[in-house]
PDB file of N, CA and C in Angstrom:
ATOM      1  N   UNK A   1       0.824  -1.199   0.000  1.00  0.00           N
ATOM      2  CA  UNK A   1       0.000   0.000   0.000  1.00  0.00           C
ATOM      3  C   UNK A   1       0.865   1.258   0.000  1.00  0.00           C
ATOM      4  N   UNK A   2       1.693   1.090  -0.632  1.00  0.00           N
ATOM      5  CA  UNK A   2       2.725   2.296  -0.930  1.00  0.00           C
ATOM      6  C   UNK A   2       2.107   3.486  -2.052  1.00  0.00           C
ATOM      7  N   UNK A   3       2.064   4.685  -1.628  1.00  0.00           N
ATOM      8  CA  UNK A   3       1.670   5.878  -2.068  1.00  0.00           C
ATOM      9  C   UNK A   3       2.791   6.353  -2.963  1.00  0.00           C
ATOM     10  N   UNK A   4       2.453   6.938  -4.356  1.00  0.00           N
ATOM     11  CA  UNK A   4       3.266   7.737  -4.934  1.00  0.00           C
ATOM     12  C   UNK A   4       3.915   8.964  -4.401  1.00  0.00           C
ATOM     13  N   UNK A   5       5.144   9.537  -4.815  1.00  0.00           N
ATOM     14  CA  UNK A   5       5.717  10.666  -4.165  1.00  0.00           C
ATOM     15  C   UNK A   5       4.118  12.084  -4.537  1.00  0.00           C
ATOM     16  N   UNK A   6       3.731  11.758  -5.728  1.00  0.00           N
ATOM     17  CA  UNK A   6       3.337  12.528  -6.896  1.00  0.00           C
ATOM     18  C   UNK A   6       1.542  12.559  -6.042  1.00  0.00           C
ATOM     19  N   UNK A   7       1.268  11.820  -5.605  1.00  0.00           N
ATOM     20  CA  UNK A   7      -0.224  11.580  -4.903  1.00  0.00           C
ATOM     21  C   UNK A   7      -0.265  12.594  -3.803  1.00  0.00           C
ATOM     22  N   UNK A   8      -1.252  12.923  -3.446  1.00  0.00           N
ATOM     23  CA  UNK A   8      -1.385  13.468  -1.977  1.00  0.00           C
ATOM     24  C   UNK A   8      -1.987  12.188  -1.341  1.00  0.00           C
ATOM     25  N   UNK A   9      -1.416  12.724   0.222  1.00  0.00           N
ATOM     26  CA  UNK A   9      -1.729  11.744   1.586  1.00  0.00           C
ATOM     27  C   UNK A   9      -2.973  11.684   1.338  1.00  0.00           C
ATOM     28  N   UNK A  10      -3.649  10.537   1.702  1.00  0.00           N
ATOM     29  CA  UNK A  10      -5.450  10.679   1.847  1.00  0.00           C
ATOM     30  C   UNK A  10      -5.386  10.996   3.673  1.00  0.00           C
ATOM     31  N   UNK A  11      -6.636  11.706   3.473  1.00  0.00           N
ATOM     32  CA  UNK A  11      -6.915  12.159   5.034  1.00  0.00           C
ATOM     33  C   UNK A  11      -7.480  11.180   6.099  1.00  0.00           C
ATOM     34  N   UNK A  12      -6.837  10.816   6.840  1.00  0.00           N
ATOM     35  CA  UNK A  12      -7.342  10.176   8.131  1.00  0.00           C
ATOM     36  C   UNK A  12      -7.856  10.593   8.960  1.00  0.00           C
ATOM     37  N   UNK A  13      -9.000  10.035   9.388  1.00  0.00           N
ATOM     38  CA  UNK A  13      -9.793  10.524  10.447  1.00  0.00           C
ATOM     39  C   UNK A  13      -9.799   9.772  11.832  1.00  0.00           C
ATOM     40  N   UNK A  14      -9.410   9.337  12.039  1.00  0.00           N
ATOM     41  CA  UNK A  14      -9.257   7.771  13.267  1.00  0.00           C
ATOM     42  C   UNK A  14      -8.197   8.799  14.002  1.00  0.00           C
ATOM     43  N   UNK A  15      -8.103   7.665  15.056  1.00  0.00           N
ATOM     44  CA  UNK A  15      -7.661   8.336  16.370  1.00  0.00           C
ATOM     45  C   UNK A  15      -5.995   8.223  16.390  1.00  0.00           C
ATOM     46  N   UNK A  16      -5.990   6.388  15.521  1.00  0.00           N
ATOM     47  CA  UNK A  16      -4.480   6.347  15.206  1.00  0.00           C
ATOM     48  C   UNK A  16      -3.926   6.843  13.823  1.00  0.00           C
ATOM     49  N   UNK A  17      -4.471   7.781  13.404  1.00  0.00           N
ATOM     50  CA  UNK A  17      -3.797   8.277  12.480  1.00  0.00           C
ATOM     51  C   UNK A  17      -3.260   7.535  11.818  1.00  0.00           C
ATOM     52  N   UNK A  18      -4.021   6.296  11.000  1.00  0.00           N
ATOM     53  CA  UNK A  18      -3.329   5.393  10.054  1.00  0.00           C
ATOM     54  C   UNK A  18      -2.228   4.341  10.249  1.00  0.00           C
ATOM     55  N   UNK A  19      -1.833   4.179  11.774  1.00  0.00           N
ATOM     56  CA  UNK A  19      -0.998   3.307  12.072  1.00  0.00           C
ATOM     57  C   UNK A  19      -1.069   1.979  12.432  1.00  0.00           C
ATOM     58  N   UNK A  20      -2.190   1.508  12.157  1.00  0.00           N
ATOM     59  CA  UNK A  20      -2.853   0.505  12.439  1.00  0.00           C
ATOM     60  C   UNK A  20      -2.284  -0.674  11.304  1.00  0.00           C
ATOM     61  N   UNK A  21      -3.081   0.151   9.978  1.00  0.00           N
ATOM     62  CA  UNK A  21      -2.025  -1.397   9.103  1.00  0.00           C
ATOM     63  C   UNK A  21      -0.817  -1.119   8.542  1.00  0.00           C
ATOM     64  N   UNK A  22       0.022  -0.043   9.354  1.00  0.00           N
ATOM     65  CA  UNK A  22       1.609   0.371   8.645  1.00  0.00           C
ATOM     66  C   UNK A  22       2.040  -1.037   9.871  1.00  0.00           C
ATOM     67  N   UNK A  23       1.449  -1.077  11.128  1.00  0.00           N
ATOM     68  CA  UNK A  23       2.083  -1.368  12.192  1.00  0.00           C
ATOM     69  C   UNK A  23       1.942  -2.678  11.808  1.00  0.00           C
ATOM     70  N   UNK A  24       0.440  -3.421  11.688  1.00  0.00           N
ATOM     71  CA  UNK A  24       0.326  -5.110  10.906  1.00  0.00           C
ATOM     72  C   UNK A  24       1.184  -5.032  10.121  1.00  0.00           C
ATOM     73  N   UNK A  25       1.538  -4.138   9.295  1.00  0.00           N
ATOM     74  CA  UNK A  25       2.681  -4.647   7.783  1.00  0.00           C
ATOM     75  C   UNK A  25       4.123  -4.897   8.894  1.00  0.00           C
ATOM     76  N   UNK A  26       4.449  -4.145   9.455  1.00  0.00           N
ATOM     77  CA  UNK A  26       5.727  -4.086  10.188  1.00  0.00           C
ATOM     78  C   UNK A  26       5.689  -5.531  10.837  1.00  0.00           C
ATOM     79  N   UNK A  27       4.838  -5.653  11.528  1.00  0.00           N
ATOM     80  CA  UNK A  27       5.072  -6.935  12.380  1.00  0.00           C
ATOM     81  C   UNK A  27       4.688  -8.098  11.893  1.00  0.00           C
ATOM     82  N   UNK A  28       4.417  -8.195  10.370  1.00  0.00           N
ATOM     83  CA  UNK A  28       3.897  -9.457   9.510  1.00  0.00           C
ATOM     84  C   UNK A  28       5.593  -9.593   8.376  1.00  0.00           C
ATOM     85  N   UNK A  29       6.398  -8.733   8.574  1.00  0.00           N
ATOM     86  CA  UNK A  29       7.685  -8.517   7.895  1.00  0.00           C
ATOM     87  C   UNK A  29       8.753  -9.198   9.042  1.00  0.00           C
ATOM     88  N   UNK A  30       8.718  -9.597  10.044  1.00  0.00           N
ATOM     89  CA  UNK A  30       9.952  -9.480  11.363  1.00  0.00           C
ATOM     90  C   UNK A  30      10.614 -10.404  10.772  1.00  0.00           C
ATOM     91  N   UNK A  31      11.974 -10.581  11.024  1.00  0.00           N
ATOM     92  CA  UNK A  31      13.182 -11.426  11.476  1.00  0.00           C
ATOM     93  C   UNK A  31      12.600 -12.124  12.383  1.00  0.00           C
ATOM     94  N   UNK A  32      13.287 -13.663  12.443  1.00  0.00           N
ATOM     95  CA  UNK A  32      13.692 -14.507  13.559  1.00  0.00           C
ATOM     96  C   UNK A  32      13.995 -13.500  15.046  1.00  0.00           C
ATOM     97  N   UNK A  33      15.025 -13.032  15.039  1.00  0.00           N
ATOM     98  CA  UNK A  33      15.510 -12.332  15.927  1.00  0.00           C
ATOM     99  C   UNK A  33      13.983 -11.469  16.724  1.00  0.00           C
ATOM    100  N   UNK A  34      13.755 -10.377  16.104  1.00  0.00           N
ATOM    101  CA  UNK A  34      12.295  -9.295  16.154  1.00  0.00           C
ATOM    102  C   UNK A  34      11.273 -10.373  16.694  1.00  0.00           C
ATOM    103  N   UNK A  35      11.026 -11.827  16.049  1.00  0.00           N
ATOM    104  CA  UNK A  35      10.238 -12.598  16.905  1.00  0.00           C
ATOM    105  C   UNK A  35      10.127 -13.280  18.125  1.00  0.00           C
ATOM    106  N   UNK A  36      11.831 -13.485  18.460  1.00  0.00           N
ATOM    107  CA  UNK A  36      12.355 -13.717  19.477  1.00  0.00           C
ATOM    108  C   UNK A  36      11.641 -12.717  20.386  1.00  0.00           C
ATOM    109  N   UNK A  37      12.079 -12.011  20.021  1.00  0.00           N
ATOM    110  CA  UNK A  37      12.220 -10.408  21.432  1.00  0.00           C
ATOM    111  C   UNK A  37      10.360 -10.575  21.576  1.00  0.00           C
ATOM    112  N   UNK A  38      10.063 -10.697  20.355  1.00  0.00           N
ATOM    113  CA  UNK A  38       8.303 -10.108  20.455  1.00  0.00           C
ATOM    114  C   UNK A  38       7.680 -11.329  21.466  1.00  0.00           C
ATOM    115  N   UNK A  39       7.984 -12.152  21.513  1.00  0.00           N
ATOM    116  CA  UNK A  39       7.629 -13.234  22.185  1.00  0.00           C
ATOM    117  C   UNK A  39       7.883 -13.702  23.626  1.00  0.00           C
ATOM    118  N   UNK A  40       9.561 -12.778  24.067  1.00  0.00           N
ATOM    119  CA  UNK A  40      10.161 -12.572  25.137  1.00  0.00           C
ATOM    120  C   UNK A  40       9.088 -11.417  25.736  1.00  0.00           C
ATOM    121  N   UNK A  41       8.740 -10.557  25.051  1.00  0.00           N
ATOM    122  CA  UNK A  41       7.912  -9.492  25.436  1.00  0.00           C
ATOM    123  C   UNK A  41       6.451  -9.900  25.928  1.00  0.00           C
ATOM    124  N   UNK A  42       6.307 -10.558  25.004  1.00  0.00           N
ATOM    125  CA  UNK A  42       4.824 -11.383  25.701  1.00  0.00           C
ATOM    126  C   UNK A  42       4.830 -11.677  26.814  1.00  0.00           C
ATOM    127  N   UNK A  43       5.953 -13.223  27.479  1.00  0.00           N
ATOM    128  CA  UNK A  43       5.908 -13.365  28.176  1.00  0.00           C
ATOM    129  C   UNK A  43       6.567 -12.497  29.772  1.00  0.00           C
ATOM    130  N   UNK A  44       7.252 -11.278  29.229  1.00  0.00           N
ATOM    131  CA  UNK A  44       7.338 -10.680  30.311  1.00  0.00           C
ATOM    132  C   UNK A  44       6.249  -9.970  30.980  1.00  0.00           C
ATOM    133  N   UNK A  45       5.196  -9.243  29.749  1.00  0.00           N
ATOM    134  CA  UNK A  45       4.147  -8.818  30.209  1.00  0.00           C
ATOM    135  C   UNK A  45       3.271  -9.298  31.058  1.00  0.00           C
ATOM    136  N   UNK A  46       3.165 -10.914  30.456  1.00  0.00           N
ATOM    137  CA  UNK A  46       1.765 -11.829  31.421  1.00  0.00           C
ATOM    138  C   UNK A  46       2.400 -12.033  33.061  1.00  0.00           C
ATOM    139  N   UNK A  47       3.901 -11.644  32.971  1.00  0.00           N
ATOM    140  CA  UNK A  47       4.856 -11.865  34.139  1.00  0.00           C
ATOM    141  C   UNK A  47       4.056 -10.912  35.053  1.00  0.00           C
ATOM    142  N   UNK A  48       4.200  -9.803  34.462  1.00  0.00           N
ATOM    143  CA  UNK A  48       4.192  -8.416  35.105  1.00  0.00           C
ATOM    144  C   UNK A  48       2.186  -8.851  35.765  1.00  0.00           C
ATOM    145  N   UNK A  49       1.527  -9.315  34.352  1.00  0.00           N
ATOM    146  CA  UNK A  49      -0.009  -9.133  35.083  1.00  0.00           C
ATOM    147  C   UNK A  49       0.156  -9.760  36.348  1.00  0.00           C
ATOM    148  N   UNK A  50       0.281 -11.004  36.268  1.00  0.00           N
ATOM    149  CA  UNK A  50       0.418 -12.043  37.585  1.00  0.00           C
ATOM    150  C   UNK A  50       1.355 -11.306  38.679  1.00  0.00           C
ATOM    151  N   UNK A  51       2.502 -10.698  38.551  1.00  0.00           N
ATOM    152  CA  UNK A  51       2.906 -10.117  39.892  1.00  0.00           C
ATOM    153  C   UNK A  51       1.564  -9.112  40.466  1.00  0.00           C
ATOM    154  N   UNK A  52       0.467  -8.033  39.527  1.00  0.00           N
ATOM    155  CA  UNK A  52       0.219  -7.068  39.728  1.00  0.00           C
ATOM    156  C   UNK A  52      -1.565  -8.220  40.481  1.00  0.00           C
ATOM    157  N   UNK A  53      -1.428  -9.442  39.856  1.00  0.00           N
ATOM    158  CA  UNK A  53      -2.931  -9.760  40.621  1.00  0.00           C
ATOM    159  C   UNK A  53      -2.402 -10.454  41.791  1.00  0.00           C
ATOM    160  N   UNK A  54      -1.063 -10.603  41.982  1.00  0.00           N
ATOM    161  CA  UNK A  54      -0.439 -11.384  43.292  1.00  0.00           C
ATOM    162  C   UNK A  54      -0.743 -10.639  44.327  1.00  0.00           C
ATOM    163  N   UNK A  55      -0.553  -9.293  44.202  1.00  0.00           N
ATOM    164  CA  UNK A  55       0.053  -8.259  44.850  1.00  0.00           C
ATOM    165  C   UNK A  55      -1.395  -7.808  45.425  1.00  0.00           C
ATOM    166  N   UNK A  56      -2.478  -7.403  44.167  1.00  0.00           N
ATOM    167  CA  UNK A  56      -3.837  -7.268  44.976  1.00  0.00           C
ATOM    168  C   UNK A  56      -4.778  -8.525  45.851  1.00  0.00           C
ATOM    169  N   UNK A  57      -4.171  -9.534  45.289  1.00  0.00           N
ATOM    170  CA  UNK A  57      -4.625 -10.563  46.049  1.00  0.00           C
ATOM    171  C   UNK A  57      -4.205 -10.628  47.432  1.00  0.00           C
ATOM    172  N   UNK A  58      -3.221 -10.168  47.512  1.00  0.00           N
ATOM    173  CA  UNK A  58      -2.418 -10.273  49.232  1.00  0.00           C
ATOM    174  C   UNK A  58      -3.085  -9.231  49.821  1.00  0.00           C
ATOM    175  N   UNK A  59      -3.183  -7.696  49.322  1.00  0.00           N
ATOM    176  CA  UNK A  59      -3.936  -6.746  49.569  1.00  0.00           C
ATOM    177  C   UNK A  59      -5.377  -7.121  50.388  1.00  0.00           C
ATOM    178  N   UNK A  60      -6.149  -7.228  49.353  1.00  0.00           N
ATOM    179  CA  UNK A  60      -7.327  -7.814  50.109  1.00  0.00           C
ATOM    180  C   UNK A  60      -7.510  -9.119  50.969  1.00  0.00           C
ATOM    181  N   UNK A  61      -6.303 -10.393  51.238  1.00  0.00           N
ATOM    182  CA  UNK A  61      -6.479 -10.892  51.992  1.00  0.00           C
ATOM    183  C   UNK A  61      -5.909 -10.062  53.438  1.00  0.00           C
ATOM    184  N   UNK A  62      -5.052  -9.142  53.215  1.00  0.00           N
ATOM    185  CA  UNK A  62      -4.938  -8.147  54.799  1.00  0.00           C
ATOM    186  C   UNK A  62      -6.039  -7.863  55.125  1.00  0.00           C
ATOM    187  N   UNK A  63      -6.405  -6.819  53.998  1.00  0.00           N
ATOM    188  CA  UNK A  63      -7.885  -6.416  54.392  1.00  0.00           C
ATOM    189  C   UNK A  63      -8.971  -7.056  55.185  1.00  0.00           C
ATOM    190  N   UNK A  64      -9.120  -8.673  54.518  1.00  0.00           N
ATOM    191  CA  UNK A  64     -10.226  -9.637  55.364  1.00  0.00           C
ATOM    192  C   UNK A  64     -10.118  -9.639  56.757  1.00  0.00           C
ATOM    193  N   UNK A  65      -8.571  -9.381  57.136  1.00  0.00           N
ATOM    194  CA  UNK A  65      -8.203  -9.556  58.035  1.00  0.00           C
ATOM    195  C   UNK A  65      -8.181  -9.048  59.315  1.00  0.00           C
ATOM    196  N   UNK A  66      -8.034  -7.525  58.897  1.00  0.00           N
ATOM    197  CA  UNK A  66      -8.401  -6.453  60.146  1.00  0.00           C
ATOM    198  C   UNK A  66      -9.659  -5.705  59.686  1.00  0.00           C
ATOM    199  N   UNK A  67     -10.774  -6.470  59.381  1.00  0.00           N
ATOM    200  CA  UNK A  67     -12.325  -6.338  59.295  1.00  0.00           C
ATOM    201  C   UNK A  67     -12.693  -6.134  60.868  1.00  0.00           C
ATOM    202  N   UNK A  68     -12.517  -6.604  61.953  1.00  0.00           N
ATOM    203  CA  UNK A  68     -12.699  -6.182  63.226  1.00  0.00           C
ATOM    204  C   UNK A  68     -12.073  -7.019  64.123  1.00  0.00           C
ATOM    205  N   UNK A  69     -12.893  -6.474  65.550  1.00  0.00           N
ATOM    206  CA  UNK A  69     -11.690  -7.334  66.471  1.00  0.00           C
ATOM    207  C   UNK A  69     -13.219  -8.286  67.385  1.00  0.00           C
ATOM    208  N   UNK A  70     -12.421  -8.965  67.922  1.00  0.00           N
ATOM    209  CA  UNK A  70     -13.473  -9.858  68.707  1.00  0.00           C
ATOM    210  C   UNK A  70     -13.208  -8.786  70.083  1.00  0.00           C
ATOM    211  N   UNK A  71     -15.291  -8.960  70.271  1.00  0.00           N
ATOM    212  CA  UNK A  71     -15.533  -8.553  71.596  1.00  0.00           C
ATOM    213  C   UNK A  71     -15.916  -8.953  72.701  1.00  0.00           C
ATOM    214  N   UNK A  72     -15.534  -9.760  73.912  1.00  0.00           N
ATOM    215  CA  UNK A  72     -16.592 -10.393  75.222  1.00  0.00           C
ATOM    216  C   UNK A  72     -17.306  -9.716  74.575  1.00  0.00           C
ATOM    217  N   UNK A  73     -18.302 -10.361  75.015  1.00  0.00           N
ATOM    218  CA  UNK A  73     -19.945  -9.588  75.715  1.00  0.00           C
ATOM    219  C   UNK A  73     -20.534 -10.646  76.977  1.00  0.00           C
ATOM    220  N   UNK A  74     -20.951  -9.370  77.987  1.00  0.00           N
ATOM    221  CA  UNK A  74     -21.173  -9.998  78.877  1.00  0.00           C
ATOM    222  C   UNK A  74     -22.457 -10.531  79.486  1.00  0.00           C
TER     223      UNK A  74
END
């Protein structure tokens, strides 16, 4: 989808300003290498979710925790 020098840009109206299928073309082109990393990247991300639901999970089990205190009653 390569544009002539000689054409004008067509106008985009979207929010990404047309980067949507420059970015599919880019990442449907990668090296071995570029797939490596893209894939290392994956799994660091799902790393990162699971630390971030570890972290609220411990959160709210404190929380359960100092919900109140026991009282005699007499």
């Amino acid at each position: 989808m390569k544009q002539k020098e000689s054409e004008p840009a067509a106008q985009v109206h979207c929010l990404c300003m047309g980067l949507g299928p420059k970015i599919t073309e880019m990442l449907q082109c990668r090296s071995e290498a570029a797939a490596a990393h893209m894939r290392n990247a994956r799994v660091e991300f799902l790393k990162a979710l699971r630390a971030l639901i570890d972290e609220r999970i411990e959160q709210l089990s404190r929380a359960e925790k100092r919900k109140g205190a026991k009282v005699q009653v007499e």
